[in-house]
Protein backbone atom coordinates (compact mmCIF):
# COMPACT_ATOMS: atom_id res chain seq x y z
CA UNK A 1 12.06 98.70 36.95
CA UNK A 2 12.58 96.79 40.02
CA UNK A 3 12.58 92.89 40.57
CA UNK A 4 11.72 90.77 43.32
CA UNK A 5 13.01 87.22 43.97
CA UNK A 6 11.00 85.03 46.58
CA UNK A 7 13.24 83.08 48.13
CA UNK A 8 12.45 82.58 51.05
CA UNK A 9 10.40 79.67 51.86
CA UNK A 10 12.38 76.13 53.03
CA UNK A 11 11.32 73.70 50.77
CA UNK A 12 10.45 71.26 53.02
CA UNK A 13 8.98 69.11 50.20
CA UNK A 14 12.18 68.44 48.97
CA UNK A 15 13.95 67.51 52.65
CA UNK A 16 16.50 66.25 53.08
CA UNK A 17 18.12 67.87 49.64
CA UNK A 18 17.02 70.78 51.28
CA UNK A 19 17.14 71.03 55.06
CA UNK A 20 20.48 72.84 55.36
CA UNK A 21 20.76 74.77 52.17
CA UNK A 22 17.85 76.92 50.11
CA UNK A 23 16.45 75.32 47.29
CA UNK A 24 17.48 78.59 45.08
CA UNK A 25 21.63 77.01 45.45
CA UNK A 26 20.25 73.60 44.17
CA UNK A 27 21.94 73.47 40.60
CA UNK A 28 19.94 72.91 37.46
CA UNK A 29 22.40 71.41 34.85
CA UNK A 30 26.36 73.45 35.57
CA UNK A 31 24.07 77.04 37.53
CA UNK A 32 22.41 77.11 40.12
CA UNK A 33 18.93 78.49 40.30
CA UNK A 34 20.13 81.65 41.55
CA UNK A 35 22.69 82.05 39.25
CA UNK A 36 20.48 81.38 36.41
CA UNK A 37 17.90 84.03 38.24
CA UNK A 38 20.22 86.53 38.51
CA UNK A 39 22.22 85.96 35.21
CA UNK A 40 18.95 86.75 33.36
CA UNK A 41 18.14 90.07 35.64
CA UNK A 42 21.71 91.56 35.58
CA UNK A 43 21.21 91.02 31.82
CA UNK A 44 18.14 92.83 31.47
CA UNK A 45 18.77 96.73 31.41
CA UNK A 46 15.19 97.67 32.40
CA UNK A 47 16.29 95.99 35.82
CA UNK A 48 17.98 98.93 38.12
CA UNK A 49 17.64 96.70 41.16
CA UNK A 50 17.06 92.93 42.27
CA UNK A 51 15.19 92.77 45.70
CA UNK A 52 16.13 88.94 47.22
CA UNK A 53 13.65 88.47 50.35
CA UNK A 54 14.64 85.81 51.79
CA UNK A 55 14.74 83.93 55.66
CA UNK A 56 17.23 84.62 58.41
CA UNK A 57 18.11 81.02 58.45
CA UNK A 58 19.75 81.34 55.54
CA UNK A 59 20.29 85.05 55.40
CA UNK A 60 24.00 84.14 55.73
CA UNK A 61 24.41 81.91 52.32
CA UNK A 62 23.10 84.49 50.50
CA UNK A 63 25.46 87.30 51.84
CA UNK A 64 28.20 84.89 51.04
CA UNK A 65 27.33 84.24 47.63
CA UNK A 66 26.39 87.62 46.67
CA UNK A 67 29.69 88.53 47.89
CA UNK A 68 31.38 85.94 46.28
CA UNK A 69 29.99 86.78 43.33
CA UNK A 70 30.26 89.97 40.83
CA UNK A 71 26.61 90.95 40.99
CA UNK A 72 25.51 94.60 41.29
CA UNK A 73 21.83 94.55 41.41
CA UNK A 74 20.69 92.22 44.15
CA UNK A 75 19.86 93.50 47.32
CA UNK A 76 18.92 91.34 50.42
CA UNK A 77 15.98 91.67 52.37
CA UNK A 78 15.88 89.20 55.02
CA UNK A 79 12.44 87.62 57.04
CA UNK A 80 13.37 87.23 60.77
CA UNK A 81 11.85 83.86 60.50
CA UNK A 82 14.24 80.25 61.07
CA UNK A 83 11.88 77.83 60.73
CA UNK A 84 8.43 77.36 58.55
CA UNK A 85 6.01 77.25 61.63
CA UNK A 86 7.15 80.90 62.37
CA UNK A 87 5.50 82.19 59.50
């Protein structure tokens, strides 16, 4: 089985918290919500793979954390979008 992980929309709701990082590296208690995302899906054996889509404005955090990081599901798919009014 395959996941998917929406992640990219840019909270503008929660501006300024949110206007230069995704709301998926805010933390919830000592994770963040990506961490605690893909903590659960690397833990599940009927996951094979973890699709991120996400937005080319922040394309870049994600390719750092992911390789930061020693996850071997997620793979990123990225929306050539920067800004919410090019959606």
């Amino acid at each position: 089985m395959d996941a998917v992980v929406l992640a990219g929309g840019y909270a503008t709701r929660l501006w300024p918290i949110t206007k230069h990082r995704p709301k998926m590296f805010l933390p919830i208690g000592e994770q963040t919500v990506i961490d605690r995302i893909f903590s659960a899906l690397e833990a599940d054996d009927r996951v094979e793979t973890v699709f991120v889509s996400t937005n080319e404005r922040f394309a870049e955090d994600f390719r750092a954390h992911l390789a930061a990081t020693d996850y071997e599901k997620p793979t990123l798919s990225v929306e050539e979008t920067t800004a919410e009014s090019e959606k």
